[in-house]
Protein backbone atom coordinates (compact mmCIF):
# COMPACT_ATOMS: atom_id res chain seq x y z
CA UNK A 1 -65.73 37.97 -21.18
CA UNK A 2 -67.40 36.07 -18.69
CA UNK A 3 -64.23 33.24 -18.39
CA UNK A 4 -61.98 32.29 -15.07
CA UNK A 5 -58.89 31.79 -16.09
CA UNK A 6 -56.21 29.96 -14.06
CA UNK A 7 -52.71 30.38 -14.25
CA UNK A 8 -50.17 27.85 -12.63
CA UNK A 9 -46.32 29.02 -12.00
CA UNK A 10 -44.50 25.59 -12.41
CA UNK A 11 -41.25 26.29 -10.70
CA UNK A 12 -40.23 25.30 -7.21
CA UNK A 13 -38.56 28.43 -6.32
CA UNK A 14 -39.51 31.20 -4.56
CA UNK A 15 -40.08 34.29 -6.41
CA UNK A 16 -39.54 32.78 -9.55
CA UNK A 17 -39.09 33.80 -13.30
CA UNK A 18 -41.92 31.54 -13.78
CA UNK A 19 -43.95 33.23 -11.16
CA UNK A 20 -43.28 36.74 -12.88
CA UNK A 21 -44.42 35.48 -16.11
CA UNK A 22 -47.86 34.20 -14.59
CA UNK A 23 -48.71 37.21 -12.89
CA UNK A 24 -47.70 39.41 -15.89
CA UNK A 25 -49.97 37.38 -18.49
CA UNK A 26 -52.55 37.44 -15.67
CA UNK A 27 -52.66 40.69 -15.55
CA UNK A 28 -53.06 41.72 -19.33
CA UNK A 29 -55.91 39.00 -19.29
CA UNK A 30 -57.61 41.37 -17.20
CA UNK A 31 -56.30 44.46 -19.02
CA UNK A 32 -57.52 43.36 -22.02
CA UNK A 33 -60.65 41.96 -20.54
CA UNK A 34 -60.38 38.56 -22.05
CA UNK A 35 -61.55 37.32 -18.51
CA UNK A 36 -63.53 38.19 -15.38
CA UNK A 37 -61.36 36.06 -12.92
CA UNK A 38 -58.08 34.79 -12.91
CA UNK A 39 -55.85 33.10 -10.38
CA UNK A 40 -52.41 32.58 -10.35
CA UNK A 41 -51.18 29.29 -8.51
CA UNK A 42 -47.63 29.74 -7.68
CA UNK A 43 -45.71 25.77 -7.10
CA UNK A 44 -42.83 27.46 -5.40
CA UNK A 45 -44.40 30.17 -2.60
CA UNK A 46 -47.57 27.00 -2.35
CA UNK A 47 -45.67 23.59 -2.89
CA UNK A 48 -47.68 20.23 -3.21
CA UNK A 49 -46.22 17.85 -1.44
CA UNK A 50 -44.26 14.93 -3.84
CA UNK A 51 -46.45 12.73 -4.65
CA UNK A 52 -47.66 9.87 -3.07
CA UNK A 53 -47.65 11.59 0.31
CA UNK A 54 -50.20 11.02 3.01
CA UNK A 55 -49.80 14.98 4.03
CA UNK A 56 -50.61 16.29 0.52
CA UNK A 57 -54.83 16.49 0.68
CA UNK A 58 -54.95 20.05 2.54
CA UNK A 59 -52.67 21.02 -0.08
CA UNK A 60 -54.05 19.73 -2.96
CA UNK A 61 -57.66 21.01 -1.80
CA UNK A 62 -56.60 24.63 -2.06
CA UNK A 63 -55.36 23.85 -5.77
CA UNK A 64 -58.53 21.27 -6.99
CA UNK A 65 -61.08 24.06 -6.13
CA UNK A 66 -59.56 26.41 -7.58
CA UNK A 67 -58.97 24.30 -10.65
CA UNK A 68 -62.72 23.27 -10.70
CA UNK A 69 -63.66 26.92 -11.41
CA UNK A 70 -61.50 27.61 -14.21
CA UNK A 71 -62.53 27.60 -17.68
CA UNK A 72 -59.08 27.59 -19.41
CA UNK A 73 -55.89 27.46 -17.79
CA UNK A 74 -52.21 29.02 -18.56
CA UNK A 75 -49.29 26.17 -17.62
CA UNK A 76 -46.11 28.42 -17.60
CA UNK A 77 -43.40 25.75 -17.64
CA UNK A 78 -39.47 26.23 -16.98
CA UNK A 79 -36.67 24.67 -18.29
CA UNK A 80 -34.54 22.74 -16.22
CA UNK A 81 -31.65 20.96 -17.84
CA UNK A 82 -33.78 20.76 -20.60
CA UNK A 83 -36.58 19.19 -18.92
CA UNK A 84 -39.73 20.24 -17.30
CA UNK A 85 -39.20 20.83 -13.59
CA UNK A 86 -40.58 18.44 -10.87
CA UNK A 87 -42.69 20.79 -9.46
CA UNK A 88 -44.98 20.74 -12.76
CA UNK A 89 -44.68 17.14 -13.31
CA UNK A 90 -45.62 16.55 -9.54
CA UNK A 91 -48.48 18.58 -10.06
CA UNK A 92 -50.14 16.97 -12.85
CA UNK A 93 -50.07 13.53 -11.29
CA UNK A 94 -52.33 15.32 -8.47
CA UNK A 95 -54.57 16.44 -10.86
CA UNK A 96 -57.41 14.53 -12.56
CA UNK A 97 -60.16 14.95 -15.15
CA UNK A 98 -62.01 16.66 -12.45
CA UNK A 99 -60.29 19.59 -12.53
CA UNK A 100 -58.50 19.91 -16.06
CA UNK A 101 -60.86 17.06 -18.31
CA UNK A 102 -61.50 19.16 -21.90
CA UNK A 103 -60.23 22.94 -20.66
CA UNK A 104 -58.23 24.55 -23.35
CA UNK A 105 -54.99 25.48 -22.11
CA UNK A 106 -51.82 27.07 -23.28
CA UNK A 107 -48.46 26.53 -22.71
CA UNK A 108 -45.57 28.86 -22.03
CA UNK A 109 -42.09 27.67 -21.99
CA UNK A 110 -39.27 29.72 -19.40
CA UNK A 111 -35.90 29.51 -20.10
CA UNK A 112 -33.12 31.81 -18.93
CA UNK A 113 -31.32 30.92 -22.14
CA UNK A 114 -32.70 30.78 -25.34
CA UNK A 115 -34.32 27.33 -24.84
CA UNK A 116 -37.68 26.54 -23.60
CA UNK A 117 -38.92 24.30 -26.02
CA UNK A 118 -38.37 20.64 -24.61
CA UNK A 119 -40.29 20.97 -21.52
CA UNK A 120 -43.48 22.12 -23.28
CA UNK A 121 -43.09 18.86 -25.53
CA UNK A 122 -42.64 16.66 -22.56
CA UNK A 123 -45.62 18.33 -21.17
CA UNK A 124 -47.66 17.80 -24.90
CA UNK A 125 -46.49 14.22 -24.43
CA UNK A 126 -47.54 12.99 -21.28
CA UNK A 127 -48.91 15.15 -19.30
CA UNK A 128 -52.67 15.31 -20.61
CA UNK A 129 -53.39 11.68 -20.54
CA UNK A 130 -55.31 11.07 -17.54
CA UNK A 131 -56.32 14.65 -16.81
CA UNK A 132 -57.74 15.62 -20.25
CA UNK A 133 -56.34 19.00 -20.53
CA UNK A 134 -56.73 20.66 -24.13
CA UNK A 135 -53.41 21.94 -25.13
CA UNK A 136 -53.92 24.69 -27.55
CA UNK A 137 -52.31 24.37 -30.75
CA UNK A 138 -50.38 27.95 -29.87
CA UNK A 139 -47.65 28.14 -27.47
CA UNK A 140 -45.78 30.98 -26.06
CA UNK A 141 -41.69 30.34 -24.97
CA UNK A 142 -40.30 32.84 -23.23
CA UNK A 143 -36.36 32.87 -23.36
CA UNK A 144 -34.07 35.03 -21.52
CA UNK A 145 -36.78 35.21 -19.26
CA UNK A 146 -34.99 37.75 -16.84
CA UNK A 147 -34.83 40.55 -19.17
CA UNK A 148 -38.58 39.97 -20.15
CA UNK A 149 -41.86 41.05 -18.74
CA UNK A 150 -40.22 43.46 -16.16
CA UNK A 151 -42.35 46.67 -15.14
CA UNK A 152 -42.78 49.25 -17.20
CA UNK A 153 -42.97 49.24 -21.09
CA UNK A 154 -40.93 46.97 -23.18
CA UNK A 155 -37.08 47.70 -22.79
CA UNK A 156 -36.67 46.92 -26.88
CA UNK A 157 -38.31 45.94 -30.11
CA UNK A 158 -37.86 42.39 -29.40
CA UNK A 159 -39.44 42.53 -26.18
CA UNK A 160 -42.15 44.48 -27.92
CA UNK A 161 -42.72 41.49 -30.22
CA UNK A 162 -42.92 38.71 -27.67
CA UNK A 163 -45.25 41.34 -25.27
CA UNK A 164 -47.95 41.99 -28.71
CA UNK A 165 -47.66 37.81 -29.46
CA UNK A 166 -48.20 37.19 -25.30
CA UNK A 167 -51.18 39.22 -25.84
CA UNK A 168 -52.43 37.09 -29.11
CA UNK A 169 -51.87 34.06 -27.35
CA UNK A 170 -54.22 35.16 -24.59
CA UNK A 171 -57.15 36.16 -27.20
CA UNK A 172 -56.98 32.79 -28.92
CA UNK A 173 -57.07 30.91 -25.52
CA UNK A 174 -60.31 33.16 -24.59
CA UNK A 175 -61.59 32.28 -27.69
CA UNK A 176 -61.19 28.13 -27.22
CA UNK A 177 -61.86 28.94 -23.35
CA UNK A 178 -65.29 29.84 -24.33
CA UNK A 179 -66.20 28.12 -26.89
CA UNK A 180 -65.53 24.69 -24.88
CA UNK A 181 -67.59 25.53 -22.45
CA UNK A 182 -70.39 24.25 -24.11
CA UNK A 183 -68.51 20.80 -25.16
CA UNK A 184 -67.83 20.42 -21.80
CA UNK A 185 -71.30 20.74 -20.72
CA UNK A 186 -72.77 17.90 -23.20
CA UNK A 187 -69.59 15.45 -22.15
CA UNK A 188 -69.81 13.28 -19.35
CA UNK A 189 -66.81 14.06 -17.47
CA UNK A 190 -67.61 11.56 -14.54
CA UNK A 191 -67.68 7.97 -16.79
CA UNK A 192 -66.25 5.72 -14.31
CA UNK A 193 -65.77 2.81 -16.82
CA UNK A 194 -63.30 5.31 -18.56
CA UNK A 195 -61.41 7.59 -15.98
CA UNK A 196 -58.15 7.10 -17.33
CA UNK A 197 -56.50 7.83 -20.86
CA UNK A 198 -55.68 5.44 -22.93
């Protein structure tokens, strides 16, 4: 398929569990050629500044074009104290319907326990508002992330399981990814009069 597909790493640490999940569902979007392009944008090796900060356009540039280009998007989400992390939250007040307005995209909870759950509600709940995103109906928790989506096959049947749903997941968002594209063609995304949510 003819998509580009972003993926965003919402943790604030370096070499994060988060980070390894993006790159691994990255790469089986190209292995199983759902996509022609992805990109993985990684919050903790490529921080945005908190917002408001009068440092935070170079930073923010780097993100919005990339954003711009996508046609579906992959939010992988960690669980801190049962809440979404700042570094996701921060990120979605940068962006606006420019980048994310009507592109499907699916969640994936990260918890080094075996929760994951809450943050991808809190996300579902606020986060789409003023940006537009399409959350897909489908979401994908990860939970005791560190013994998950390692190289090399699966170490056990469970692992198996959550690798062959990961990899459902993906088809279903290339499916939405392109269909959309043509809804987002016949919307105006620009209508000043009505640039926020309701």
């Amino acid at each position: 398929m003819s998509l580009n597909i972003v993926l965003i790493a919402g943790s604030s640490q370096l070499k994060s569990q988060s980070a390894k999940v993006a790159n691994y569902l990255g790469q089986r979007l190209l292995t199983l050629r759902l996509c022609k392009q992805i990109a993985v944008l990684d919050l903790g090796s490529d921080p945005l500044p908190l917002w408001p900060s009068e440092d935070s356009s170079d930073a923010w540039e780097k993100y919005s074009a990339n954003l711009i280009q996508a046609d579906a998007l992959v939010v992988v989400a960690p669980e801190w104290n049962g809440m979404a992390c700042p570094a996701i939250k921060n990120f979605f007040v940068y962006a606006t319907h420019k980048e994310l307005g009507h592109k499907p995209a699916l969640l994936v909870g990260v918890s080094a326990g075996v929760g994951g759950a809450y943050p991808l509600s809190e996300l579902r709940a606020s986060s789409y508002k003023n940006c537009r995103i399409c959350y897909l109906p489908e979401q994908l928790i990860v939970r005791k992330v560190e013994q998950l989506f390692n190289p090399g096959p699966g170490a056990n049947p469970k692992e198996d399981s959550i690798r062959a749903r990961a990899d459902w997941t993906l088809e279903i968002l290339a499916e939405y990814a392109t269909a959309m594209k043509n809804i987002r063609s016949r919307i105006e995304i620009d209508a000043v009069s009505f640039a926020n949510g309701m």
